[in-house]
Structures are given as structure tokens and as C-alpha cells.
Protein backbone atom coordinates (compact mmCIF):
# COMPACT_ATOMS: atom_id res chain seq x y z
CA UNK A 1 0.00 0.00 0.00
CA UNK A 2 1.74 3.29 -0.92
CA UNK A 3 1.56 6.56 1.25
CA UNK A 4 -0.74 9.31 0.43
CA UNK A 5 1.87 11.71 0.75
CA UNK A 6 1.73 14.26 -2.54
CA UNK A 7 4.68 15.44 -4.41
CA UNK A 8 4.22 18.36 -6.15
CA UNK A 9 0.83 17.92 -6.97
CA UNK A 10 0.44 14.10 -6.97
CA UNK A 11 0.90 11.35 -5.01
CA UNK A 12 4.70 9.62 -4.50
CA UNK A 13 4.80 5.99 -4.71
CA UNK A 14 6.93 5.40 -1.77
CA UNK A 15 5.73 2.32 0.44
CA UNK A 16 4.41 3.22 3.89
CA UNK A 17 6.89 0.43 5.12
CA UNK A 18 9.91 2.79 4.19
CA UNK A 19 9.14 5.44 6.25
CA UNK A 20 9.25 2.97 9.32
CA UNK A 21 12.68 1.99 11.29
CA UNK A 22 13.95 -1.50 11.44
CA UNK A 23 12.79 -1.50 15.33
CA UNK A 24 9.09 -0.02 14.35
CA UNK A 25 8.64 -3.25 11.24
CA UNK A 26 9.54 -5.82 14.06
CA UNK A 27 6.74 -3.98 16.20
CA UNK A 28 4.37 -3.88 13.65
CA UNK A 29 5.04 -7.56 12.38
CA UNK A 30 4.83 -8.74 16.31
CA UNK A 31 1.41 -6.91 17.09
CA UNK A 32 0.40 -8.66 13.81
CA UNK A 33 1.53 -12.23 15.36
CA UNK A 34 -0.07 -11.29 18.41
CA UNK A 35 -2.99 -10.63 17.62
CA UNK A 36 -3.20 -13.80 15.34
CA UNK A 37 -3.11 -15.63 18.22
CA UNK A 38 -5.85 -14.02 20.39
CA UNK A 39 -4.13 -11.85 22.08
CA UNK A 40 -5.77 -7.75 22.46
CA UNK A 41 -2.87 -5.39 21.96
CA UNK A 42 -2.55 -1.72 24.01
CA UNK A 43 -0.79 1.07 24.94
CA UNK A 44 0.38 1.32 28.00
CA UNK A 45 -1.22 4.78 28.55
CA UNK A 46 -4.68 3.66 27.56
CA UNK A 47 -4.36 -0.13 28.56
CA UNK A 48 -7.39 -1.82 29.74
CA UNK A 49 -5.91 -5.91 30.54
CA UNK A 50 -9.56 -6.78 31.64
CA UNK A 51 -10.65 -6.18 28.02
CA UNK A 52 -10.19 -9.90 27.15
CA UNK A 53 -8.50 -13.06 28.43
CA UNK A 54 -5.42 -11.95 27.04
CA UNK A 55 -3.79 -8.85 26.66
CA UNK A 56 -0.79 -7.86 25.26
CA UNK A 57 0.49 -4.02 26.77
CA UNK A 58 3.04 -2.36 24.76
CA UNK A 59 5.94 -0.42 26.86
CA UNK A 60 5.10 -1.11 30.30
CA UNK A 61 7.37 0.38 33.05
CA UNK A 62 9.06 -1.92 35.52
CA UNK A 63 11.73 -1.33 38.68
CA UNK A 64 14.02 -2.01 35.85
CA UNK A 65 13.04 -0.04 32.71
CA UNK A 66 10.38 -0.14 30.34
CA UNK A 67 9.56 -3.50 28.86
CA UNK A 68 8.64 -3.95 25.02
CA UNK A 69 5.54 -5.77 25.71
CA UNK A 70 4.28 -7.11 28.99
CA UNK A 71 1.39 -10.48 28.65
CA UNK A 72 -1.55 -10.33 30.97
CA UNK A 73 -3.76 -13.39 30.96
CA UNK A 74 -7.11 -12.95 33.15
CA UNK A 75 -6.14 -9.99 34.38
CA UNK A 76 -2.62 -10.92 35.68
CA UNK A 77 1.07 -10.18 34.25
CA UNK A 78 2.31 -13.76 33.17
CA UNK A 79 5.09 -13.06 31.02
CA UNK A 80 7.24 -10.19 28.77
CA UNK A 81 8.13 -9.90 25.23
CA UNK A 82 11.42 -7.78 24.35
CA UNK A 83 11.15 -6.89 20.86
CA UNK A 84 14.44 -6.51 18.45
CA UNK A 85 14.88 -5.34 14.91
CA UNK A 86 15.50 -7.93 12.41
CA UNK A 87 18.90 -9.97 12.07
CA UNK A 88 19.38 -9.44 15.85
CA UNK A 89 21.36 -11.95 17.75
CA UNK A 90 18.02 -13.22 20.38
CA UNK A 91 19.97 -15.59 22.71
CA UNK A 92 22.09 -12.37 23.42
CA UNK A 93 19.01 -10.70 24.54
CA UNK A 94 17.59 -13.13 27.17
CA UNK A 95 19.74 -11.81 29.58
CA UNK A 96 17.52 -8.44 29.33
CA UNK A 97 13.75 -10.03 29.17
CA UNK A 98 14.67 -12.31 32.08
CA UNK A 99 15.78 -8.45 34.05
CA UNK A 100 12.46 -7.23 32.81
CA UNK A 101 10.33 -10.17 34.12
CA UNK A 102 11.82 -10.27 37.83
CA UNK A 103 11.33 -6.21 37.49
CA UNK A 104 7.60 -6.46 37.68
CA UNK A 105 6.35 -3.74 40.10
CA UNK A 106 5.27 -5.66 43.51
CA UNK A 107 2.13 -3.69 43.81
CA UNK A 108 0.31 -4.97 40.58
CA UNK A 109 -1.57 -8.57 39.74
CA UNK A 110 1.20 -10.64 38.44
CA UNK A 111 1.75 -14.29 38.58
CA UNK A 112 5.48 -15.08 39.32
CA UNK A 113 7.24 -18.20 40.19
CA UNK A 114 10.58 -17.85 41.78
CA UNK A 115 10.01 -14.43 41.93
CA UNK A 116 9.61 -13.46 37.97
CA UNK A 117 6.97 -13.68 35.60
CA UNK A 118 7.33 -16.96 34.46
CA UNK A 119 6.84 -16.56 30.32
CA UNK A 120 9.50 -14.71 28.49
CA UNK A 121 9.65 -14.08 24.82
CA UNK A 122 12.74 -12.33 22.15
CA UNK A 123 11.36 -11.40 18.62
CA UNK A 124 12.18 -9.53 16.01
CA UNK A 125 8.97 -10.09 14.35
CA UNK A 126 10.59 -13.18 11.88
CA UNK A 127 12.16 -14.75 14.55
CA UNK A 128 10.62 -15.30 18.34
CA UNK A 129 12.52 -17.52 20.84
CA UNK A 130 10.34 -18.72 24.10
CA UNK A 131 11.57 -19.65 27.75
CA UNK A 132 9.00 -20.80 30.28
CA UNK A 133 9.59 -20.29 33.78
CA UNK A 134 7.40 -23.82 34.03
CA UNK A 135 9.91 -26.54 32.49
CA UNK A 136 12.13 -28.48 34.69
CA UNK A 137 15.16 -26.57 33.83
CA UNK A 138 14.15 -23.60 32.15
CA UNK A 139 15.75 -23.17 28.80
CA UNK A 140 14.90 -20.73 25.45
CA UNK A 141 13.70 -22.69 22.71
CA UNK A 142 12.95 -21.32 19.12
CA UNK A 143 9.39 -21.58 18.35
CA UNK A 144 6.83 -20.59 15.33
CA UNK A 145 4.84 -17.64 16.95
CA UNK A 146 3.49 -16.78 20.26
CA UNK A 147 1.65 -18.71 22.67
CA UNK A 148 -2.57 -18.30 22.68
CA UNK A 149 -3.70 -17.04 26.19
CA UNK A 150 -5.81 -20.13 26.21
CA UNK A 151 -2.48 -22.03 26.51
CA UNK A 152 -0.43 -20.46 29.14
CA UNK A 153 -3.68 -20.38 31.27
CA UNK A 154 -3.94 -24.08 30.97
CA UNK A 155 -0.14 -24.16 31.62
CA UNK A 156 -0.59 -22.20 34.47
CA UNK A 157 -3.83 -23.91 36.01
CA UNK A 158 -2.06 -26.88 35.60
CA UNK A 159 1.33 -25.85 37.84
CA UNK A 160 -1.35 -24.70 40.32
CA UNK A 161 -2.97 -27.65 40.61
CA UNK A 162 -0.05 -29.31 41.16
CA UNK A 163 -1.03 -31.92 39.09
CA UNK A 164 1.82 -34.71 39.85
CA UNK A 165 4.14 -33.45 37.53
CA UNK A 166 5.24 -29.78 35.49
CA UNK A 167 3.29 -28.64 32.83
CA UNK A 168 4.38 -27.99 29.83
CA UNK A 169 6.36 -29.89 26.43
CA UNK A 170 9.93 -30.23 28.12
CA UNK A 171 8.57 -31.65 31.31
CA UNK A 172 5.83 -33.69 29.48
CA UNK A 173 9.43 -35.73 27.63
CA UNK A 174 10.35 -36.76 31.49
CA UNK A 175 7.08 -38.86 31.57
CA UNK A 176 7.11 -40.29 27.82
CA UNK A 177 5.36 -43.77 27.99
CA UNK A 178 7.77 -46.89 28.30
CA UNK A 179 8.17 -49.15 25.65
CA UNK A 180 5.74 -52.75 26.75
CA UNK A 181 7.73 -55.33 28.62
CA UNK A 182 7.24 -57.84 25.55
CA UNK A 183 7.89 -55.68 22.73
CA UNK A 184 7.97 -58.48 20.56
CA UNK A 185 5.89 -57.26 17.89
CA UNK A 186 9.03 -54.26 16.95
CA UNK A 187 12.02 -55.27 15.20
CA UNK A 188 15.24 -54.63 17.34
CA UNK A 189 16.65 -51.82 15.54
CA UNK A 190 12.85 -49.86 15.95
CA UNK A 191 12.90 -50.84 20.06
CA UNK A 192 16.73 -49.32 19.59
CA UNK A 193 15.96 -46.42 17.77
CA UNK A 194 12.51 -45.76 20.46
CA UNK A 195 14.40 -45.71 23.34
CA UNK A 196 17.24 -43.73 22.31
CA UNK A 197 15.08 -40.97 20.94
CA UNK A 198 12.70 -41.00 24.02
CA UNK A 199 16.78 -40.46 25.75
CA UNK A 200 17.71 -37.84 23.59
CA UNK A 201 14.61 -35.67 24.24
CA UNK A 202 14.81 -36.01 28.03
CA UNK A 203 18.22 -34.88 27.60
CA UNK A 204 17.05 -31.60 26.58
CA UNK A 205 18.12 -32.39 22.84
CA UNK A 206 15.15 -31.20 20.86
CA UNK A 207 16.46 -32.85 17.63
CA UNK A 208 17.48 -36.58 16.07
CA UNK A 209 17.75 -38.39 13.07
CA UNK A 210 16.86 -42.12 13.09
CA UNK A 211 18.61 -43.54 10.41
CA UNK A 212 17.44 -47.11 9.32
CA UNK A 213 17.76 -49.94 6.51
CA UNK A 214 14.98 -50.61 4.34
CA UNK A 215 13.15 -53.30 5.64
CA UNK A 216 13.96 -52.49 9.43
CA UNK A 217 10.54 -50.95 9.96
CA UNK A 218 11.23 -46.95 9.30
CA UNK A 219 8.06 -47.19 7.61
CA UNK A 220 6.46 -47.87 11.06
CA UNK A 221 8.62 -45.90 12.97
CA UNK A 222 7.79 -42.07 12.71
CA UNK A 223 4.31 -43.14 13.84
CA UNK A 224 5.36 -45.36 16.72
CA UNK A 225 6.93 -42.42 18.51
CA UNK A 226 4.41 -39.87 17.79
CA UNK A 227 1.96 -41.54 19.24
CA UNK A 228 3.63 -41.59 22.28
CA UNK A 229 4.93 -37.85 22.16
CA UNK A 230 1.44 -37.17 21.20
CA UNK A 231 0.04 -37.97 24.79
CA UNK A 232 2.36 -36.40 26.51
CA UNK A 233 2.74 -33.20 24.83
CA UNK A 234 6.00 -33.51 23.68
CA UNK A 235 7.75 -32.89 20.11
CA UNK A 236 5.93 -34.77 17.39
CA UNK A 237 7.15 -33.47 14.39
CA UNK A 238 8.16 -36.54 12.73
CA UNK A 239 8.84 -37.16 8.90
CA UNK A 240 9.20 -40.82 7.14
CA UNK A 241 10.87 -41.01 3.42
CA UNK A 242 9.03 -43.66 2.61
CA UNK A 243 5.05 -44.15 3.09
CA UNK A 244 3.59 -46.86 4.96
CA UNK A 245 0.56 -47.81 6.81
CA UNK A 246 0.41 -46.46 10.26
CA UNK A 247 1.67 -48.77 13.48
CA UNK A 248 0.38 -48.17 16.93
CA UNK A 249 3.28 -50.52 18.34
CA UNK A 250 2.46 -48.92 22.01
CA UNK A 251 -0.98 -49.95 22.16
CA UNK A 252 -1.51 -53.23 23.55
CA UNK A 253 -3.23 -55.71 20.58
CA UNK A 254 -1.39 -53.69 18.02
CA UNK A 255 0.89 -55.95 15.79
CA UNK A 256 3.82 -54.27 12.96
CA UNK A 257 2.98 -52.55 10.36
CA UNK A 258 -1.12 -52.59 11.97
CA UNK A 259 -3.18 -49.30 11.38
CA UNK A 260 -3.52 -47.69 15.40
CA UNK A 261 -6.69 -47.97 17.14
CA UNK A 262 -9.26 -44.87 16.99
CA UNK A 263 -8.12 -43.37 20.05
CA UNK A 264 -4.49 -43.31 18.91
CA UNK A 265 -5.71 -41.39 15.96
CA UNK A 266 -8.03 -38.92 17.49
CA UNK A 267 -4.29 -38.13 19.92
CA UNK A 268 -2.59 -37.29 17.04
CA UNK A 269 -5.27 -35.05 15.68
CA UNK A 270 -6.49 -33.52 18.54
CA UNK A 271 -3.30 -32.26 19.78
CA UNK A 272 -2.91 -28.80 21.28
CA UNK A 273 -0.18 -26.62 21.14
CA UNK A 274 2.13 -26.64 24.29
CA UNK A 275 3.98 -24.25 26.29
């Protein structure tokens, strides 16, 4: 869309987007994301976080400067966003959002844990890294876009409940199912390559590579662990070369190579996006 600025007597064709700084595109790109994912976005001057479940306040002061964005979800502070121009370094800015989210003033509705909001965000608009306050050894991760409110409420309801266990994808890879005592109906190398990967996620190692033969079950395989991952929240992003008919290996009464039962299938498809 072009400006309607005129130039001697009619109208330049300069983009709007060129009159904007590198730090003002990431801003504009970010309340786009934002508000993608349900989130209400404000000034601070004229912010009103009972507006909707979640509200997203842009430069809101703490004890420690003013934040980029601060997250409220049902009224309370849950989390910050420091936004960065493009081609910024975000692992070098962590250090800053994790200032802004133990800065919180002690006289507003916040939720904190350990004394700091427990949600922190970097973005530049094309790139958003996530840490949650929640995991067993909080860590930032790279993810797609930000978080709906719906999810960090459930996140949170769940910590509160104090359900048995942390909420949340990286604590939800301590508690991955365990392979069945007889796990006759798997080749070796697919009980192998299970257990290793179920290893490799606990160890905080987001990403693997199974490599297998043909005719060592890889057409099986992707499925077999995504069921799994599946239940317990954790990664199930899982790609096969080859295509196969689905295995539900876990499930008791499933034999190789065996399409899963219904309920396995509904898991897969019904899955919600974790913090």
C-alpha cells in the first residue's frame, strides 16, 4: 500500500513500510503475530488488561526499565516480550527479558514463580525464541509464533494444581510412555531407535535423526513415537521417506505394520499446542 503523501501535486509511490525503522517493522510484524493468536494489543497509557482473556500491553514500566511488551492473561502479568529489529542476535538478549520479568512492580496482579513472571519471549517479528519459567530446567527454545492465552492459562492452572508433575512440552518428555515389557511385535533396531530418541529428548536435545535400513521398519517408525509424544505433549514433528501404513506398536493388541486404534488417531489429531 503506498503513502498518500503528494509530491508536487500528486501522489509519490513510496511504500508506507519505508518510512518505518527496522525496530518499528519488528513492532508492527509482532502486534500482527499477536494478535493472530488471540491476544488484544494496548498502549500502556490507555491499557485496559480486563478487556479480554489476554492482553498484550506495549511499553510497560518496571523497577528495571520499560519492557517492550508485557502479557496479561485474566487480568494478571504472566510473562514479557522484548522486541528486536530484524537480524538481531536473540539468545544475546535473554539476559535483558529475564531483568524485565523479575522487574515487575510488587504492587500490581502478576503471577510469578521464583520471583519473575514466568513466560518470556525475544522477537524480532521473523524470529521469536520462548523460555517458560514452568519446564524443569528452564531453557529458550525457538518456536513458530506466540503462545494463545488459552495455553499459558492451561499451563498455568495446571502448575497450580499441582497436578503430579510440570506442565508444559519439556517436562511432558520426562514422563514419555515406556516401551511394553514384551515388545515383541518391533524389530530390534525400531525398540533401539525408540528408546534412544525417548533419551535424547529427556536430555534436553530437541532434535534426532533415526537412520534405518529398508526393511527395518522406518516405515512404522515415525508413527510409533508420535503416538507416544502425542500424549504427553511432547515434540511430534516426525517425517518418514518412505510411506507406509500407520503402526500403533504402544498400544496393547497392536501388531507391525497394523493401522492404530481410533483413540491413537483422534491423539494425534487432537493435539494442542504446548507451552
Amino acid at each position: 500500500m503506498a503513502a498518500g503523501v503528494r509530491v508536487g501535486g500528486r501522489e509519490s509511490g513510496v511504500a508506507v513500510s519505508e518510512y518505518l525503522s527496522p525496530e518499528q517493522l519488528a513492532r508492527r510484524d509482532i502486534d500482527e503475530q499477536l494478535e493472530a493468536c488471540g491476544w488484544v494489543v494496548q498502549d500502556y497509557k490507555t491499557a485496559a488488561v480486563a478487556a479480554a482473556l489476554g492482553v498484550a500491553v506495549r511499553e510497560v514500566q518496571t523497577t528495571a526499565g520499560r519492557a517492550g511488551y508485557v502479557l496479561y492473561v485474566d487480568r494478571q502479568a504472566v510473562g514479557v516480550i522484548e522486541a528486536k529489529k530484524a537480524g538481531m542476535t536473540l539468545t544475546g538478549v535473554e539476559p535483558q527479558t529475564r531483568k524485565y520479568q523479575a522487574a515487575y512492580p510488587e504492587d500490581r496482579p502478576a503471577v510469578e514463580i521464583e520471583g519473575a513472571l514466568p513466560f518470556g519471549y525475544e522477537s524480532t517479528g521473523t524470529e521469536t525464541r520462548f523460555t517458560s519459567g514452568l519446564d524443569p530446567v528452564p531453557a529458550s527454545r525457538r518456536v513458530f509464533t506466540f503462545h494463545r492465552p488459552e495455553t499459558l492459562a492451561r499451563g498455568l492452572a495446571d502448575h497450580a494444581e499441582g497436578k503430579g508433575r510440570e506442565p508444559g512440552l519439556r517436562a511432558g518428555v520426562m514422563h514419555l510412555p515406556g516401551l511394553d515389557a514384551d515388545a515383541g511385535h518391533l524389530w530390534p533396531a525400531q525398540e533401539e531407535a525408540i528408546r534412544n530418541l525417548e533419551q535424547s529428548f529427556r536430555d534436553n536435545r530437541p532434535r534426532a535423526l533415526i537412520q534405518m535400513a529398508t526393511g527395518s521398519g522406518r516405515r512404522s517408525q515415525p508413527p510409533t513415537s508420535a503416538i507416544a509424544c502425542c500424549d504427553t505433549q511432547a515434540p511430534s514433528g516426525f517425517s518418514s521417506s518412505s510411506t507406509g501404513r500407520i503402526s500403533a506398536a504402544r498400544h496393547s493388541g497392536s501388531s507391525r505394520g497394523s493401522p492404530p486404534p481410533t483413540t491413537a488417531v483422534s491423539s494425534l489429531s487432537s493435539t494442542t499446542s504446548a507451552i
